[in-house]
PDB file of N, CA and C in Angstrom:
ATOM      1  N   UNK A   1      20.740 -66.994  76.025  1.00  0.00           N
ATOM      2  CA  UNK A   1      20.952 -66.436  74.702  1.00  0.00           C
ATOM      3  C   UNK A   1      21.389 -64.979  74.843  1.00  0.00           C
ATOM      4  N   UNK A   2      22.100 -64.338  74.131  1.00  0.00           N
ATOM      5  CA  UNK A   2      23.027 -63.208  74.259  1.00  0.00           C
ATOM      6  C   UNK A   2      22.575 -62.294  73.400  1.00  0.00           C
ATOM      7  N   UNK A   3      21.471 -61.824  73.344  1.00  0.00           N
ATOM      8  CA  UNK A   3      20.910 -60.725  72.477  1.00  0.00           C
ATOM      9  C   UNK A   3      22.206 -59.942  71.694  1.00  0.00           C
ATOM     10  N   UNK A   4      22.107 -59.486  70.593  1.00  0.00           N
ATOM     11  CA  UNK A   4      23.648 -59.142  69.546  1.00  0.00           C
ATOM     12  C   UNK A   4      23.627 -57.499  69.712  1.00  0.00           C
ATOM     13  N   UNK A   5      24.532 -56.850  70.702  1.00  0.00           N
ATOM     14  CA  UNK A   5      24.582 -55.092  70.968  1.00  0.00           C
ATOM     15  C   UNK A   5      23.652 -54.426  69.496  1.00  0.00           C
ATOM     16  N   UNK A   6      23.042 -53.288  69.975  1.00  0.00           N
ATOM     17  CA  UNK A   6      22.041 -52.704  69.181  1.00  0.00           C
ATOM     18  C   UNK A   6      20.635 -53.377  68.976  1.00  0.00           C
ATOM     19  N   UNK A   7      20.846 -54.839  69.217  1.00  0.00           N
ATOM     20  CA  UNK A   7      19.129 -55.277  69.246  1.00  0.00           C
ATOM     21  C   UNK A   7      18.362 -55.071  70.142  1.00  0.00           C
ATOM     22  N   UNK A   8      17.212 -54.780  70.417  1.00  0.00           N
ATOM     23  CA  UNK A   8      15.954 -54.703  71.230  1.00  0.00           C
ATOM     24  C   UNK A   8      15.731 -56.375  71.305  1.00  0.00           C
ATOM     25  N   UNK A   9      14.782 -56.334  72.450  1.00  0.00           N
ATOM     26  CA  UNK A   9      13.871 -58.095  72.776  1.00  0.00           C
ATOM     27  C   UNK A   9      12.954 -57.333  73.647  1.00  0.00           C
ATOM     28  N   UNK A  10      11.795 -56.961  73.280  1.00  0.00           N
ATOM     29  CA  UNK A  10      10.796 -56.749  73.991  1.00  0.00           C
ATOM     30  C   UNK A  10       9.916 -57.909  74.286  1.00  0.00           C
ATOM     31  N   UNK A  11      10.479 -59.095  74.426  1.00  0.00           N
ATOM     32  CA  UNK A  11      10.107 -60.125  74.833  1.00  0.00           C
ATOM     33  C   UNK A  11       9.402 -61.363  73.345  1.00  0.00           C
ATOM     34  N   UNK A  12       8.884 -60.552  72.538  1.00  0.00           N
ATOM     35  CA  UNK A  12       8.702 -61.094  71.546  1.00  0.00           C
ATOM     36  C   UNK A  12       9.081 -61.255  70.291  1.00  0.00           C
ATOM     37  N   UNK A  13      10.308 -60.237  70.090  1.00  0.00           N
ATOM     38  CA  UNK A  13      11.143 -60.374  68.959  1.00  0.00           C
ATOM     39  C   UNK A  13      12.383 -59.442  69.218  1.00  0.00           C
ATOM     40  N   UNK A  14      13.099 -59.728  68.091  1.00  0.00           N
ATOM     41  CA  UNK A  14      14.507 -59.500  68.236  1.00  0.00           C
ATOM     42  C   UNK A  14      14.525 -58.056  67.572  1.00  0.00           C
ATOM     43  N   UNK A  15      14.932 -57.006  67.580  1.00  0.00           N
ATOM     44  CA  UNK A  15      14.436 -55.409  66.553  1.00  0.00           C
ATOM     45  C   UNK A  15      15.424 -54.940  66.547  1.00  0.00           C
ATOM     46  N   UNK A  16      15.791 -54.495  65.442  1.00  0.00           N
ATOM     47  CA  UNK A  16      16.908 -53.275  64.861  1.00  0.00           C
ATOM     48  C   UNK A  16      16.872 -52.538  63.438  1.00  0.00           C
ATOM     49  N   UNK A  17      16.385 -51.300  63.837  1.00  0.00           N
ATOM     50  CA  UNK A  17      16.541 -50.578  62.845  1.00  0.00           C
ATOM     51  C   UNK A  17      18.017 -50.250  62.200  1.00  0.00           C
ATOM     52  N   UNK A  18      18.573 -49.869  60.690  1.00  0.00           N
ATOM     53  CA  UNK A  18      19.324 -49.536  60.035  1.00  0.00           C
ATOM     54  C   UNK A  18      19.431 -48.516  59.195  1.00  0.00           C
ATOM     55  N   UNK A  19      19.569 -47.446  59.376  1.00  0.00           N
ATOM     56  CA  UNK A  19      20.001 -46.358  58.508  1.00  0.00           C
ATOM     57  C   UNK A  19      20.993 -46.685  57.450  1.00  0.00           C
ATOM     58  N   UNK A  20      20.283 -46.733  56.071  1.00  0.00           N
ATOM     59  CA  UNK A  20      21.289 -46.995  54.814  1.00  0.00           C
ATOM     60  C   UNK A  20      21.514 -45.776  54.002  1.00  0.00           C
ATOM     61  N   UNK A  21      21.126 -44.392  54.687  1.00  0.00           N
ATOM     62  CA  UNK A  21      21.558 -43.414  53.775  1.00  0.00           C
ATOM     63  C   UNK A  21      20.990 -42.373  52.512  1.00  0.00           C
ATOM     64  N   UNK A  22      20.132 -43.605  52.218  1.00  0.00           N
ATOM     65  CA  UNK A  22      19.513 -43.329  50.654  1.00  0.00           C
ATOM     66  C   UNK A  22      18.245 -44.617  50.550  1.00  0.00           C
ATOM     67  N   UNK A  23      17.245 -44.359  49.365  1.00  0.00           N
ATOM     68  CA  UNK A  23      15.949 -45.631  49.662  1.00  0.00           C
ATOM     69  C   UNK A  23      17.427 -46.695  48.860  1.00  0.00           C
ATOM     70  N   UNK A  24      18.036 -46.731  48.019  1.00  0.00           N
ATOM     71  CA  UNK A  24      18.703 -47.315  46.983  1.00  0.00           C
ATOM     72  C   UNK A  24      19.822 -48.091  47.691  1.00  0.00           C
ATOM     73  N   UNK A  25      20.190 -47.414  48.736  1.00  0.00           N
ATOM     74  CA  UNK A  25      21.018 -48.103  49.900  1.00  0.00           C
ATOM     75  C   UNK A  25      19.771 -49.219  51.023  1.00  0.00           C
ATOM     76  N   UNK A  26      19.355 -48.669  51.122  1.00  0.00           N
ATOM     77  CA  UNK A  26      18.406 -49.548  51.974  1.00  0.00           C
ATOM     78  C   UNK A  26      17.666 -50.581  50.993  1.00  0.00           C
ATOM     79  N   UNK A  27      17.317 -50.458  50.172  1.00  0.00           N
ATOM     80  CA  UNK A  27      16.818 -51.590  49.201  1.00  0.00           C
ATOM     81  C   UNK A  27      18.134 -52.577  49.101  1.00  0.00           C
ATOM     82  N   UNK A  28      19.259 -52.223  48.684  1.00  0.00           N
ATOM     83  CA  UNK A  28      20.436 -53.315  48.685  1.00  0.00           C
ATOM     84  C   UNK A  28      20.236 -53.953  49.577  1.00  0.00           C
ATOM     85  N   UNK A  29      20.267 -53.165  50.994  1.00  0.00           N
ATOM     86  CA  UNK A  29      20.210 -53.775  52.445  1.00  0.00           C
ATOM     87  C   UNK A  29      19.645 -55.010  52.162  1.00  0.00           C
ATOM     88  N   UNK A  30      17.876 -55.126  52.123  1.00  0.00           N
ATOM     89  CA  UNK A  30      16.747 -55.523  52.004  1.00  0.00           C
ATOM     90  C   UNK A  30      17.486 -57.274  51.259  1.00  0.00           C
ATOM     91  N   UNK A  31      17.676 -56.972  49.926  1.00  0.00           N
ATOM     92  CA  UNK A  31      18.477 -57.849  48.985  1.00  0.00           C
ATOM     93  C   UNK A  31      19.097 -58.795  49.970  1.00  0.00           C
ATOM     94  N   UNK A  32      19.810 -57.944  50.482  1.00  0.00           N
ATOM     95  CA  UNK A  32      21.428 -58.714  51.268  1.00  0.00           C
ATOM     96  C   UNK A  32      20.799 -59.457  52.017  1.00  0.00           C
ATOM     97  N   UNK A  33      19.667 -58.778  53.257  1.00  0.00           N
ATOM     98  CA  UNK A  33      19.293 -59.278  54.513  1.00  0.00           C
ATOM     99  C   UNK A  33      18.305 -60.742  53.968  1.00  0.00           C
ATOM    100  N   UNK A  34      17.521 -60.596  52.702  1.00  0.00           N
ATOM    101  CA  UNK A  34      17.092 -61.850  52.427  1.00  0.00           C
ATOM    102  C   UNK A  34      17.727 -63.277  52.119  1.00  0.00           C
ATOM    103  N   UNK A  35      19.127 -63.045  51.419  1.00  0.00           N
ATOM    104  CA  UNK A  35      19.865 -63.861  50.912  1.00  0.00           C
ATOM    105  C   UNK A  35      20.517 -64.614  52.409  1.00  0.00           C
ATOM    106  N   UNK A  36      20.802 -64.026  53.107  1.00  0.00           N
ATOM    107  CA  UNK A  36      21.068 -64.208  54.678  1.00  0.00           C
ATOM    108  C   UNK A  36      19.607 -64.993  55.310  1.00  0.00           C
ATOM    109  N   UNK A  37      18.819 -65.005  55.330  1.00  0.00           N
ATOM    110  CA  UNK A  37      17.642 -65.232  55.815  1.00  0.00           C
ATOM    111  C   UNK A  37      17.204 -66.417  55.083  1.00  0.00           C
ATOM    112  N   UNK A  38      17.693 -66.077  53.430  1.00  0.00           N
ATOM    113  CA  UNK A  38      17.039 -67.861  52.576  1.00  0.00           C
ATOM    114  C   UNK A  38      18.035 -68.761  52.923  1.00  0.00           C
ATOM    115  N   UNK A  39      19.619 -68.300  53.488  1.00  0.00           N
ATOM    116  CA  UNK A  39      20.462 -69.305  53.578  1.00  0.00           C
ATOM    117  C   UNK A  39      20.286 -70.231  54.902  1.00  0.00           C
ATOM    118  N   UNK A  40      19.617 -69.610  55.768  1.00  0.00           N
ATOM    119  CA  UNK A  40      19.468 -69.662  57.267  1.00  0.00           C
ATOM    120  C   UNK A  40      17.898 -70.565  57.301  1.00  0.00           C
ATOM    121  N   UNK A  41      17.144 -70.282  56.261  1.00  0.00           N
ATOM    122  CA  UNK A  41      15.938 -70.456  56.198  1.00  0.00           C
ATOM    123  C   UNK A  41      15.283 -70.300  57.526  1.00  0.00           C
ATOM    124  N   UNK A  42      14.957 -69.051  57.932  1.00  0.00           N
ATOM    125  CA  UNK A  42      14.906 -68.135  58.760  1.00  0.00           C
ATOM    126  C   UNK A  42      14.156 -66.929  58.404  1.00  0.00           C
ATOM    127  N   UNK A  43      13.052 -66.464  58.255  1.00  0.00           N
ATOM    128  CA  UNK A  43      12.789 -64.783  57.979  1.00  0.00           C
ATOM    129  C   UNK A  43      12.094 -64.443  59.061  1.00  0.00           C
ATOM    130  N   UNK A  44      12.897 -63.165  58.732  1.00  0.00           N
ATOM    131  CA  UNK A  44      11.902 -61.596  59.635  1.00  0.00           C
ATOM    132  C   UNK A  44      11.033 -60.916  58.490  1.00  0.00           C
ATOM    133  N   UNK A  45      10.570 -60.329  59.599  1.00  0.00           N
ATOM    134  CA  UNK A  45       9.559 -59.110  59.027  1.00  0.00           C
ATOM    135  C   UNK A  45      10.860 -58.042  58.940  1.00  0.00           C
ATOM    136  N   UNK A  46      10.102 -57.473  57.789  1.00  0.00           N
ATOM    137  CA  UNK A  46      11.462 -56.386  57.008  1.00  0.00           C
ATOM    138  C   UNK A  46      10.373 -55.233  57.051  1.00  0.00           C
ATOM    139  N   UNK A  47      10.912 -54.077  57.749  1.00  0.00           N
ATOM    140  CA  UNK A  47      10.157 -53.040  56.924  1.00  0.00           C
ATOM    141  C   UNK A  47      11.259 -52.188  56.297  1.00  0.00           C
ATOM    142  N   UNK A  48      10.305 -51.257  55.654  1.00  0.00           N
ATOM    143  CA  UNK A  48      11.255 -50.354  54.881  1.00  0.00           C
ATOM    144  C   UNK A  48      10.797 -49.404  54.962  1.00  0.00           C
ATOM    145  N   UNK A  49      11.187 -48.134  55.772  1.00  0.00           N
ATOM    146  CA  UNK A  49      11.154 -46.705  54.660  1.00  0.00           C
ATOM    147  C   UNK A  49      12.207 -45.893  54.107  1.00  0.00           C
ATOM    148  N   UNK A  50      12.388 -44.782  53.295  1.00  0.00           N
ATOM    149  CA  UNK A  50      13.075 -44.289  52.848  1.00  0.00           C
ATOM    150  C   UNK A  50      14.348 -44.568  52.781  1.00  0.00           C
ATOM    151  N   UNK A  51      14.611 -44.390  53.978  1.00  0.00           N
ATOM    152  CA  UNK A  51      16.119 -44.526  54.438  1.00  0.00           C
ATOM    153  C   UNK A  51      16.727 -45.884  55.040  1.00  0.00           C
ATOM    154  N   UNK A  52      15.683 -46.018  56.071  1.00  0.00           N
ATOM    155  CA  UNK A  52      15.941 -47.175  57.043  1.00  0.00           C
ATOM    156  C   UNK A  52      15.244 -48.656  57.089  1.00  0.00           C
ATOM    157  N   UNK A  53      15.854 -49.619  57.145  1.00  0.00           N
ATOM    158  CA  UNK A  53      15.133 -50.787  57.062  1.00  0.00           C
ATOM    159  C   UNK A  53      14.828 -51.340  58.608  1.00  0.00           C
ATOM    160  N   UNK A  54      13.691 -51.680  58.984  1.00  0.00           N
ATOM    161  CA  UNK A  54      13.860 -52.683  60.486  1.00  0.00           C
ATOM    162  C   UNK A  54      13.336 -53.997  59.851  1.00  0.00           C
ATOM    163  N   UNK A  55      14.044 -54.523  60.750  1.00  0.00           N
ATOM    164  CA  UNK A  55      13.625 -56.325  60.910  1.00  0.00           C
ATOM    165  C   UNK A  55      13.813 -56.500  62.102  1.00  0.00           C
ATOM    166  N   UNK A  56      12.875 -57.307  62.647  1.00  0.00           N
ATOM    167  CA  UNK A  56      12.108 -58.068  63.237  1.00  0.00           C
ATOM    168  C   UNK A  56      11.927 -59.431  63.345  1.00  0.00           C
ATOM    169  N   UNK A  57      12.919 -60.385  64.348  1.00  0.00           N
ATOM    170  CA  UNK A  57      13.048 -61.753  64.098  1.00  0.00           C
ATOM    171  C   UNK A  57      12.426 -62.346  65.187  1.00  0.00           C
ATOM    172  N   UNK A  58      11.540 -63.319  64.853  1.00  0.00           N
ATOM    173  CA  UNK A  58      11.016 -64.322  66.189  1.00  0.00           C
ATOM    174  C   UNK A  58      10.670 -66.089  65.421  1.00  0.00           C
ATOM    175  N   UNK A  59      10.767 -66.827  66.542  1.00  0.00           N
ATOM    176  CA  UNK A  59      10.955 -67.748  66.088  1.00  0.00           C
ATOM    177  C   UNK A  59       9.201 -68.533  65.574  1.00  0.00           C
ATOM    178  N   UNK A  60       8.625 -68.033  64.790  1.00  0.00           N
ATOM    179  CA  UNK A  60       7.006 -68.664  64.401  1.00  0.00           C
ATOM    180  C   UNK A  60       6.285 -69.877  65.090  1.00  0.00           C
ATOM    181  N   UNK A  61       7.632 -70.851  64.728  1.00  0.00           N
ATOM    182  CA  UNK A  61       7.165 -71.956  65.408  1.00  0.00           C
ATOM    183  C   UNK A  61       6.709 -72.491  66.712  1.00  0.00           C
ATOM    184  N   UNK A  62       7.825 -71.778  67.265  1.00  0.00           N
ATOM    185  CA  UNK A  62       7.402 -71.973  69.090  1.00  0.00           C
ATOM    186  C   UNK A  62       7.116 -70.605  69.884  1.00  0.00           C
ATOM    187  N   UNK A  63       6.735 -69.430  68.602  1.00  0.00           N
ATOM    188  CA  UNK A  63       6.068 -68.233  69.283  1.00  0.00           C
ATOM    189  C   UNK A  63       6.836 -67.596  69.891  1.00  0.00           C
ATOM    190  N   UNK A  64       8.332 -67.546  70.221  1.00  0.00           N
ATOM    191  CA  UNK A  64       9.146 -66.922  71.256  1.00  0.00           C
ATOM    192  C   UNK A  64      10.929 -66.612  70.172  1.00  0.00           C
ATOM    193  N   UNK A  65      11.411 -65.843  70.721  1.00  0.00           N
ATOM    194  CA  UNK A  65      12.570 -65.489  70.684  1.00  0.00           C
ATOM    195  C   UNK A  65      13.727 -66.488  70.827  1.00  0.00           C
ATOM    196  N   UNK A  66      14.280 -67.357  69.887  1.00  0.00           N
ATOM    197  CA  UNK A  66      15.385 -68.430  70.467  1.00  0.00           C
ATOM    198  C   UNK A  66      16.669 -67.668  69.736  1.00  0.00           C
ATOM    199  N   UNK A  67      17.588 -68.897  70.121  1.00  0.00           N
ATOM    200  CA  UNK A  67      19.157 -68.623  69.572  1.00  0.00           C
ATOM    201  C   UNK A  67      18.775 -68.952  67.798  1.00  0.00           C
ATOM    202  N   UNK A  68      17.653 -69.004  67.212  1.00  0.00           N
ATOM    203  CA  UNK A  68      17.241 -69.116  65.918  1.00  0.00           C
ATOM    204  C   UNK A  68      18.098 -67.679  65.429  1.00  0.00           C
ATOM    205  N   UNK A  69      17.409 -66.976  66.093  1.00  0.00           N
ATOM    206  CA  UNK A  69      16.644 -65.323  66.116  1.00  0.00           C
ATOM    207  C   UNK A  69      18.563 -64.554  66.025  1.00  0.00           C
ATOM    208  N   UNK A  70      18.724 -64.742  67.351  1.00  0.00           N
ATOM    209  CA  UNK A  70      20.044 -64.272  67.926  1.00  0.00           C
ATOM    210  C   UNK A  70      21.387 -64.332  66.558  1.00  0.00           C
ATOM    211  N   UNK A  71      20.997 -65.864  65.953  1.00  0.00           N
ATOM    212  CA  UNK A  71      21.915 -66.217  64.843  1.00  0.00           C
ATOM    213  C   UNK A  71      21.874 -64.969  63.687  1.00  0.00           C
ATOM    214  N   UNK A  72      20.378 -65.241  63.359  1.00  0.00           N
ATOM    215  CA  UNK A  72      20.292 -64.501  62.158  1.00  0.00           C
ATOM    216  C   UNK A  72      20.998 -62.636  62.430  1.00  0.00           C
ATOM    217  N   UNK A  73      20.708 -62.524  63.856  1.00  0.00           N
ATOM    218  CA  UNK A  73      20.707 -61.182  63.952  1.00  0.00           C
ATOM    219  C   UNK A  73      22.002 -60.921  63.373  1.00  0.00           C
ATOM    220  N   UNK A  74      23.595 -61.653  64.306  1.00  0.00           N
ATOM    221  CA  UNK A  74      24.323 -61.600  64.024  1.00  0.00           C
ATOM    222  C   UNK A  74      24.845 -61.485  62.931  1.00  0.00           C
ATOM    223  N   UNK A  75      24.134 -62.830  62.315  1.00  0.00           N
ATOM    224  CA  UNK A  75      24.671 -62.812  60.610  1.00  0.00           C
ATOM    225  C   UNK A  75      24.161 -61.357  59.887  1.00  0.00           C
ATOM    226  N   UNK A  76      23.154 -60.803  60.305  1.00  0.00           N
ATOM    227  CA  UNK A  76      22.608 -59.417  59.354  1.00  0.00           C
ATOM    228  C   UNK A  76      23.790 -58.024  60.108  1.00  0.00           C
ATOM    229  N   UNK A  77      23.773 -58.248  60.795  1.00  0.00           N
ATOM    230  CA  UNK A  77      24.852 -57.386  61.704  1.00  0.00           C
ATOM    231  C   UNK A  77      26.370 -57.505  61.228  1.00  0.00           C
ATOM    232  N   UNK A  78      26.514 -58.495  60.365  1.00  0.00           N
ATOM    233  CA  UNK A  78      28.096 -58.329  59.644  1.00  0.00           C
ATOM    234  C   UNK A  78      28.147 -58.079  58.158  1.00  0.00           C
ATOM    235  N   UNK A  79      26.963 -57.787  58.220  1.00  0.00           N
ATOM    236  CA  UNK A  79      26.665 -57.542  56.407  1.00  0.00           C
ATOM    237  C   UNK A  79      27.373 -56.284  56.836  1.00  0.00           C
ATOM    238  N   UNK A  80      27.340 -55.516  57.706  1.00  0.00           N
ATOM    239  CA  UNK A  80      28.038 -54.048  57.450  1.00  0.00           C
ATOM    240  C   UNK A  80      27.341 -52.946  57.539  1.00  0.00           C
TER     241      UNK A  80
END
């Protein structure tokens, strides 16, 4: 599996923080990254502060990091 440039895998999940600028930019983010995630039926852990959102993808079921993970990253990674 090909971890997606800018993600972390510290062995147990997939991580990338996002700088959106503003909380109002990063809340859109948030929006976007779920609609991506209900289509995939797939979620991360989202955090949020001010500026920046991280998520955090691992696969629940089998406890580990798969090409589940890798997908979604990608797909959140072309939101822009």
């Amino acid at each position: 599996m090909d971890v997606p440039s800018g993600w972390t895998n510290d062995g147990q999940a997939l991580e990338r923080t996002f700088d959106r600028g503003s909380f109002n930019g990063a809340i859109a983010f948030v929006n976007q990254v779920a609609a991506v995630a209900n289509r995939l039926d797939h979620h991360p852990d989202i955090a949020l502060s001010w500026n920046e959102v991280t998520i955090r993808t691992w696969s629940h079921d089998v406890d580990a990091v798969t090409e589940r993970d890798a997908a979604l990253a990608r797909e959140i990674d072309a939101l822009g």
